[in-house]
N, C-alpha and C. Protein backbone atom coordinates (compact mmCIF):
# COMPACT_ATOMS: atom_id res chain seq x y z
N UNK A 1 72.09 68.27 120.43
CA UNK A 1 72.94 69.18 121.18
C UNK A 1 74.35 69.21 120.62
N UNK A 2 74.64 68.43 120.07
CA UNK A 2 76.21 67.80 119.44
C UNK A 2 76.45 68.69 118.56
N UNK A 3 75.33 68.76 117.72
CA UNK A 3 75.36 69.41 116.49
C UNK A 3 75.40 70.93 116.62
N UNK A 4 74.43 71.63 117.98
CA UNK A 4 74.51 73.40 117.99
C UNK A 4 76.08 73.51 118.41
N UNK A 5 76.67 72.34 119.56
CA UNK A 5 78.12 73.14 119.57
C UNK A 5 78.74 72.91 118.88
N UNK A 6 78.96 71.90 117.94
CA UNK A 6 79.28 72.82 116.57
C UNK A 6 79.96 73.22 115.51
N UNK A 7 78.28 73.93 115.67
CA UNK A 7 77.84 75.19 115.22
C UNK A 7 78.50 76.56 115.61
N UNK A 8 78.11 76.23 116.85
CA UNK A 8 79.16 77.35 117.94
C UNK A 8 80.39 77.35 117.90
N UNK A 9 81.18 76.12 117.60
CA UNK A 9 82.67 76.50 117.67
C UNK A 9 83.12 77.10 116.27
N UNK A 10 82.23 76.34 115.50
CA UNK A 10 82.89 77.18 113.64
C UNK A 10 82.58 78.70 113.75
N UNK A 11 81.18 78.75 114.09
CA UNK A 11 81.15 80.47 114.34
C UNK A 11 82.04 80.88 115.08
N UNK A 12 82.39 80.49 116.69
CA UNK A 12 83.60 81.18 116.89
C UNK A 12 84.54 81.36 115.83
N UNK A 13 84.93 80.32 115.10
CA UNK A 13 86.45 80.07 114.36
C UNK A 13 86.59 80.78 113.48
N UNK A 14 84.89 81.56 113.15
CA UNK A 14 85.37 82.27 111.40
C UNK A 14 84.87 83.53 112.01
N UNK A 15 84.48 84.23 113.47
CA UNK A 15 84.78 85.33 114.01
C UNK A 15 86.08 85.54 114.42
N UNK A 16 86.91 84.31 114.98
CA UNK A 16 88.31 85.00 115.46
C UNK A 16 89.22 85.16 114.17
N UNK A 17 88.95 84.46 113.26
CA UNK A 17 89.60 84.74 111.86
C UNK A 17 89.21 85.84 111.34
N UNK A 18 88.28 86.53 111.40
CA UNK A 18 87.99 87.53 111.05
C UNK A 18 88.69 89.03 111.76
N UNK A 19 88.71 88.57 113.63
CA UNK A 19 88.90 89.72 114.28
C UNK A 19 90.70 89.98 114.42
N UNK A 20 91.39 88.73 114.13
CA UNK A 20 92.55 88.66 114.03
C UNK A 20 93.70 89.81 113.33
N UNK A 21 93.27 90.09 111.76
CA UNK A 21 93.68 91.17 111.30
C UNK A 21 93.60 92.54 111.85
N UNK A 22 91.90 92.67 112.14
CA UNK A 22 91.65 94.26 113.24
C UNK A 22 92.60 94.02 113.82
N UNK A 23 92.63 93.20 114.90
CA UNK A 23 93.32 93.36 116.58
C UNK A 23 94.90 93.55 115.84
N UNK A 24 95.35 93.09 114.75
CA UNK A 24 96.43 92.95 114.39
C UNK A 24 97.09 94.65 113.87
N UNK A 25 95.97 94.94 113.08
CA UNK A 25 96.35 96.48 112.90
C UNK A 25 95.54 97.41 114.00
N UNK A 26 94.95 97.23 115.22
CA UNK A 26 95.41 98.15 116.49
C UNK A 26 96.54 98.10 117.18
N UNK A 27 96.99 96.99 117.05
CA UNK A 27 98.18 96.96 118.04
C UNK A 27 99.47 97.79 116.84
N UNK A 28 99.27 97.91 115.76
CA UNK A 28 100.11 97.74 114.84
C UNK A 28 100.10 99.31 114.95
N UNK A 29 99.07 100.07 115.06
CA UNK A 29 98.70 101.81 115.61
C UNK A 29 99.13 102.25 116.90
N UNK A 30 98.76 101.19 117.97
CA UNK A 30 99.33 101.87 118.83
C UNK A 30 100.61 101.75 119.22
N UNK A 31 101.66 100.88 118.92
CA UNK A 31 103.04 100.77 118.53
C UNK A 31 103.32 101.71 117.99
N UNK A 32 102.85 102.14 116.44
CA UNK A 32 103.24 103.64 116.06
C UNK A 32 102.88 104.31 117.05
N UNK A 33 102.47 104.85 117.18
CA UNK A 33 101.97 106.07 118.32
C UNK A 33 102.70 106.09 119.64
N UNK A 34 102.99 104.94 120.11
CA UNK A 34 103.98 104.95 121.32
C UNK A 34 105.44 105.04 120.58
N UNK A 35 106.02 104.85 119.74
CA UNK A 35 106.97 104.98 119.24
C UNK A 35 107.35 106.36 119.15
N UNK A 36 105.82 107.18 118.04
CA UNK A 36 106.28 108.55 118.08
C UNK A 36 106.58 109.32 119.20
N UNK A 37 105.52 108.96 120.44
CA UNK A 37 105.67 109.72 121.67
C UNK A 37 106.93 109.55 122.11
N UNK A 38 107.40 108.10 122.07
CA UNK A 38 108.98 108.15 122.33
C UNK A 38 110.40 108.87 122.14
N UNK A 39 109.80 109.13 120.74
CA UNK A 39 110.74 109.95 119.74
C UNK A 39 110.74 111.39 120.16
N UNK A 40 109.64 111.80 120.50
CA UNK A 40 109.40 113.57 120.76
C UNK A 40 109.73 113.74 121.92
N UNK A 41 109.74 112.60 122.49
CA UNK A 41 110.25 112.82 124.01
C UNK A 41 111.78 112.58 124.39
N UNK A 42 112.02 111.84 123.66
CA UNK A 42 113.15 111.80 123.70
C UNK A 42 114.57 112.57 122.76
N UNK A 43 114.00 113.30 122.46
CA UNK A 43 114.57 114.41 121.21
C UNK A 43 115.35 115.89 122.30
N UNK A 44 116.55 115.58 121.98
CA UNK A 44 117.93 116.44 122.30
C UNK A 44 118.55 116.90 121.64
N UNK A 45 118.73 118.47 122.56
CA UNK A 45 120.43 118.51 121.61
C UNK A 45 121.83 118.55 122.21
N UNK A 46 121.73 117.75 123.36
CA UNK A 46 122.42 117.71 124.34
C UNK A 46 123.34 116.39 124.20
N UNK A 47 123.68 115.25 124.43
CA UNK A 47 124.97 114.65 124.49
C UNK A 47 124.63 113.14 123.72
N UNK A 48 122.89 113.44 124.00
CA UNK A 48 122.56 112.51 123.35
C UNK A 48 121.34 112.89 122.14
N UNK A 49 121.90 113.93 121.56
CA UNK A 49 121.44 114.48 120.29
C UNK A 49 120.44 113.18 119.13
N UNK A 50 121.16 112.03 119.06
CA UNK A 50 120.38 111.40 117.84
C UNK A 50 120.09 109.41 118.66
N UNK A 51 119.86 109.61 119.70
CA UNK A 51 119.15 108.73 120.31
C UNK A 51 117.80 108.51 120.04
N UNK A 52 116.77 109.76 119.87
CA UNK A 52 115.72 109.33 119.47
C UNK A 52 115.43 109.11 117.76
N UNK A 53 116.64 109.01 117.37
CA UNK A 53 116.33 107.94 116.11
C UNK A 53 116.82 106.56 116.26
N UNK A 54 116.64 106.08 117.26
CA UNK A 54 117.12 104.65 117.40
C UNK A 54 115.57 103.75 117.99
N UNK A 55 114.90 104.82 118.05
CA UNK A 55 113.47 103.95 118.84
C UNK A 55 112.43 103.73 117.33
N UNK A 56 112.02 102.74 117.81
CA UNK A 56 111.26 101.98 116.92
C UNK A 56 110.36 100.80 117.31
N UNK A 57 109.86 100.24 116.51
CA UNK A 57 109.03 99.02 116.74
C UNK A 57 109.05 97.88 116.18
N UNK A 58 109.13 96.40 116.42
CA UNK A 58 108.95 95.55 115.27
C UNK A 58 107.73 94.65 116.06
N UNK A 59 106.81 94.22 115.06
CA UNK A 59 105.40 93.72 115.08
C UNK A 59 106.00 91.86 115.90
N UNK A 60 105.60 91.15 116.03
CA UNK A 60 105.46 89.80 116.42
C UNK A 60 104.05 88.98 116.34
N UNK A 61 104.30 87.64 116.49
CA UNK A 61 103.35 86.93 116.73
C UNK A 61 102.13 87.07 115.58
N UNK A 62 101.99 87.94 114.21
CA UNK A 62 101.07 87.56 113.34
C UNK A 62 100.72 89.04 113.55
N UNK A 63 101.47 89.98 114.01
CA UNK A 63 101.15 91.24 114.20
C UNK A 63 100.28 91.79 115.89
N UNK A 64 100.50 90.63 116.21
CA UNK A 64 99.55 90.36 117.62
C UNK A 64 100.26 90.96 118.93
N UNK A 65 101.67 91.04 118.72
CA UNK A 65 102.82 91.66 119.67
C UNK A 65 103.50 92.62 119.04
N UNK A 66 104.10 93.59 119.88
CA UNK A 66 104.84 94.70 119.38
C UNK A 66 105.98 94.65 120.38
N UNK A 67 107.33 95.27 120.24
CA UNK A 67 108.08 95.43 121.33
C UNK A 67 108.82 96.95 120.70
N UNK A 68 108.78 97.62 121.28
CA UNK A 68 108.69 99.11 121.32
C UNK A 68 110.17 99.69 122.22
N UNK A 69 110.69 100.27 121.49
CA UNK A 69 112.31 100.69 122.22
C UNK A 69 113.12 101.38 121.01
N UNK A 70 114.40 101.38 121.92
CA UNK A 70 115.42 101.76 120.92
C UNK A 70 115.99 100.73 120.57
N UNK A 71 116.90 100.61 119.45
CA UNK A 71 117.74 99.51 118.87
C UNK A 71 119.12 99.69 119.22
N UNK A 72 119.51 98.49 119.91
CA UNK A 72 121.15 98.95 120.35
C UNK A 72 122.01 98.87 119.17
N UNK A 73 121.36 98.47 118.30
CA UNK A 73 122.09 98.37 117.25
C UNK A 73 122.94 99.34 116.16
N UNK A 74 121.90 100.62 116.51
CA UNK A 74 122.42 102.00 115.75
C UNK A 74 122.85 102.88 117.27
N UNK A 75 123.53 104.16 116.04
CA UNK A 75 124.20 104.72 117.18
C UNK A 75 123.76 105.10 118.39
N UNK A 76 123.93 105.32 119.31
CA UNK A 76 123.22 106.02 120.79
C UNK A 76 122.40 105.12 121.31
N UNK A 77 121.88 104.00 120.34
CA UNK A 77 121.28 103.17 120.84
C UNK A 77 121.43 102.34 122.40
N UNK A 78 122.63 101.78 122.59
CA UNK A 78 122.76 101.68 124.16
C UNK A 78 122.59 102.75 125.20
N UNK A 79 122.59 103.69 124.67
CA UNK A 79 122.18 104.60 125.68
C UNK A 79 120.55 104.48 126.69
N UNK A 80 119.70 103.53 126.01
CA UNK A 80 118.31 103.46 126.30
C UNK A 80 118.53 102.92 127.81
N UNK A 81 119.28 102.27 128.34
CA UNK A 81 119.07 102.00 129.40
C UNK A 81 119.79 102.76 130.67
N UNK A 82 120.57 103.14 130.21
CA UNK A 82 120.85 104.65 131.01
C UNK A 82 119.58 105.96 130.99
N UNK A 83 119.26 105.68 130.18
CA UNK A 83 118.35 107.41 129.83
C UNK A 83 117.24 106.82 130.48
N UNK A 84 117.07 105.55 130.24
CA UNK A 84 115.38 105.06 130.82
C UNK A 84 115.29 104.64 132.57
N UNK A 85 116.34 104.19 132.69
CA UNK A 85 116.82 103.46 134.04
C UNK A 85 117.81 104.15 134.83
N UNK A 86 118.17 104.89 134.73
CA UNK A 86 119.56 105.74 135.72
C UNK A 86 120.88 104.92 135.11
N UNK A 87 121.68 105.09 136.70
CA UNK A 87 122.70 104.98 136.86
C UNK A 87 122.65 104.32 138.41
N UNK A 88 123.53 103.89 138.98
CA UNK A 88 124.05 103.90 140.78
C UNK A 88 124.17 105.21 141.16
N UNK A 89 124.12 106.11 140.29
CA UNK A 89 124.48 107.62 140.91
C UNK A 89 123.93 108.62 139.92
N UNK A 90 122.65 107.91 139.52
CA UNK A 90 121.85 109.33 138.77
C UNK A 90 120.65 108.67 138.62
N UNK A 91 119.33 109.30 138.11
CA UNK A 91 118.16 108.91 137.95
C UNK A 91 118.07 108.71 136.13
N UNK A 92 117.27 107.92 135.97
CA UNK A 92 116.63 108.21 134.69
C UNK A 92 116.29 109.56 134.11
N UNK A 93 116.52 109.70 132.69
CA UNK A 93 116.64 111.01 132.29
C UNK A 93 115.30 111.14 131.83
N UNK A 94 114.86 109.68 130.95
CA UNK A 94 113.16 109.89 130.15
C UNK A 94 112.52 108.93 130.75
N UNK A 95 111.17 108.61 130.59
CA UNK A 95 110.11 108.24 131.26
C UNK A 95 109.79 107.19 130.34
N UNK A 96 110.14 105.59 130.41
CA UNK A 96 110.09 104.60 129.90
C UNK A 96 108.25 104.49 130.03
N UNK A 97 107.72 104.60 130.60
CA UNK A 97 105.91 104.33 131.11
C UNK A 97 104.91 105.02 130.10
N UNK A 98 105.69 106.74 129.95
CA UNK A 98 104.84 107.59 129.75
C UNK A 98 104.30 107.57 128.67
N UNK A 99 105.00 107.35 127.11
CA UNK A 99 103.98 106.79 126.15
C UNK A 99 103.15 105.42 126.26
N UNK A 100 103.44 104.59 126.84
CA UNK A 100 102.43 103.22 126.78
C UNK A 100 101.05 103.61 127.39
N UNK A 101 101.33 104.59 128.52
CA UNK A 101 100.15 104.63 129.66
C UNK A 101 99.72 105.95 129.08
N UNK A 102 100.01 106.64 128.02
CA UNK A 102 98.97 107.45 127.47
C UNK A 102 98.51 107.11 126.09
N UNK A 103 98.88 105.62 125.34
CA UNK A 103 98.15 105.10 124.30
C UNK A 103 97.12 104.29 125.15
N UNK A 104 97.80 103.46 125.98
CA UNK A 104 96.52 102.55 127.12
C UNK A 104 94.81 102.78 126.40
N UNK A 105 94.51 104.25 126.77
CA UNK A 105 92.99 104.07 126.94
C UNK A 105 92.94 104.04 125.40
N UNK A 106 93.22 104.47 124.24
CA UNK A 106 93.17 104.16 122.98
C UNK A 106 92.80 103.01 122.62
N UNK A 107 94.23 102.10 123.00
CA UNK A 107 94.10 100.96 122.14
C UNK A 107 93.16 100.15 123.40
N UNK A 108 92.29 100.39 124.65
CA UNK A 108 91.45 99.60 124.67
C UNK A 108 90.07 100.14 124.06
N UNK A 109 89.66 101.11 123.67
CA UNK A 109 89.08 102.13 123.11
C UNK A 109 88.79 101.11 121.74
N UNK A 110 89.60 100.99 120.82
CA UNK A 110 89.93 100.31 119.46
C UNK A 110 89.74 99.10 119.67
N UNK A 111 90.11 98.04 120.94
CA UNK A 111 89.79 96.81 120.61
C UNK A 111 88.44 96.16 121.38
N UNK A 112 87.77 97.19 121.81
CA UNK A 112 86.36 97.26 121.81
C UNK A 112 85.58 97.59 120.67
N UNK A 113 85.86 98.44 119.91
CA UNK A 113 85.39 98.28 118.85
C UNK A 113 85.09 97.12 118.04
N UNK A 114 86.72 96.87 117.62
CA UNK A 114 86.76 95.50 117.09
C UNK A 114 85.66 94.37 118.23
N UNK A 115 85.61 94.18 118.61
CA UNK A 115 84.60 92.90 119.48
C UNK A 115 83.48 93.59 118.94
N UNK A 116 82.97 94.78 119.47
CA UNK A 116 81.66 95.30 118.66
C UNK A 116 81.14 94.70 117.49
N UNK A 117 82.08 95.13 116.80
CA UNK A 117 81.72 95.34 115.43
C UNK A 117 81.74 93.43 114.62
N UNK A 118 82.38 92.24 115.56
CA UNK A 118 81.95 90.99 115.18
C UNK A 118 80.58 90.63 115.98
C-alpha cells in the first residue's frame, strides 16, 4: 500500500507541473481581456481623456495572480479611484466589476479544460 501512494503522489506532482504553465497562461488571457474591457470602457474625451492608458496588468506568483487596474504612476492615473469609487458627493463614473464578471465564465470555461485535458 506504501508503495501505490507513492505512486499517487509523483503522478500528482508531474500533473501539477505540467498544469501549472496552462493555468498560468489562462489567467495570463484573461487579465488581457479584462484589461482591454477596461480600456474601452474607460475611454474619454472628457476631463479625463488619457486615463484609460494607465490600466494595465502585471502577472504574480509564477503567473498564477494578476492584479488588473490603472497605475498611479502615469498620468490620470490617480484618478482610478474617483472614477471607480465616487466621491462624498458623487457616484462612480466606471464600473470597477464589469470586466472581471464578464471574463468570469471564460476563464472558468479555460481552466476546465486545462483539468480535462491532464
Amino acid at each position: 500500500m506504501n508503495n501505490d501512494v507513492r505512486r499517487l503522489a509523483a503522478d500528482l506532482d508531474k500533473k501539477a507541473a505540467r498544469a501549472l504553465p496552462a493555468v498560468a497562461a489562462v489567467v495570463a488571457k484573461g487579465a488581457n481581456n479584462i484589461k482591454k474591457q477596461m480600456r474601452d470602457e474607460a475611454t474619454s474625451q472628457g476631463s479625463y481623456q488619457h486615463f484609460h492608458r494607465t490600466i494595465g496588468y502585471d502577472l504574480r506568483k509564477g503567473g498564477l495572480e494578476a492584479e488588473i487596474g490603472p497605475d498611479k504612476d502615469k498620468m490620470q492615473g490617480p484618478l482610478g479611484n474617483l472614477l471607480y469609487f465616487g466621491t462624498s458627493r458623487s457616484g462612480p463614473v466606471l464600473d470597477i466589476d464589469s470586466a472581471p464578471d464578464a471574463e468570469e465564465p471564460n476563464f472558468h470555461r479555460f481552466l476546465e479544460q486545462v483539468t480535462e485535458e491532464l
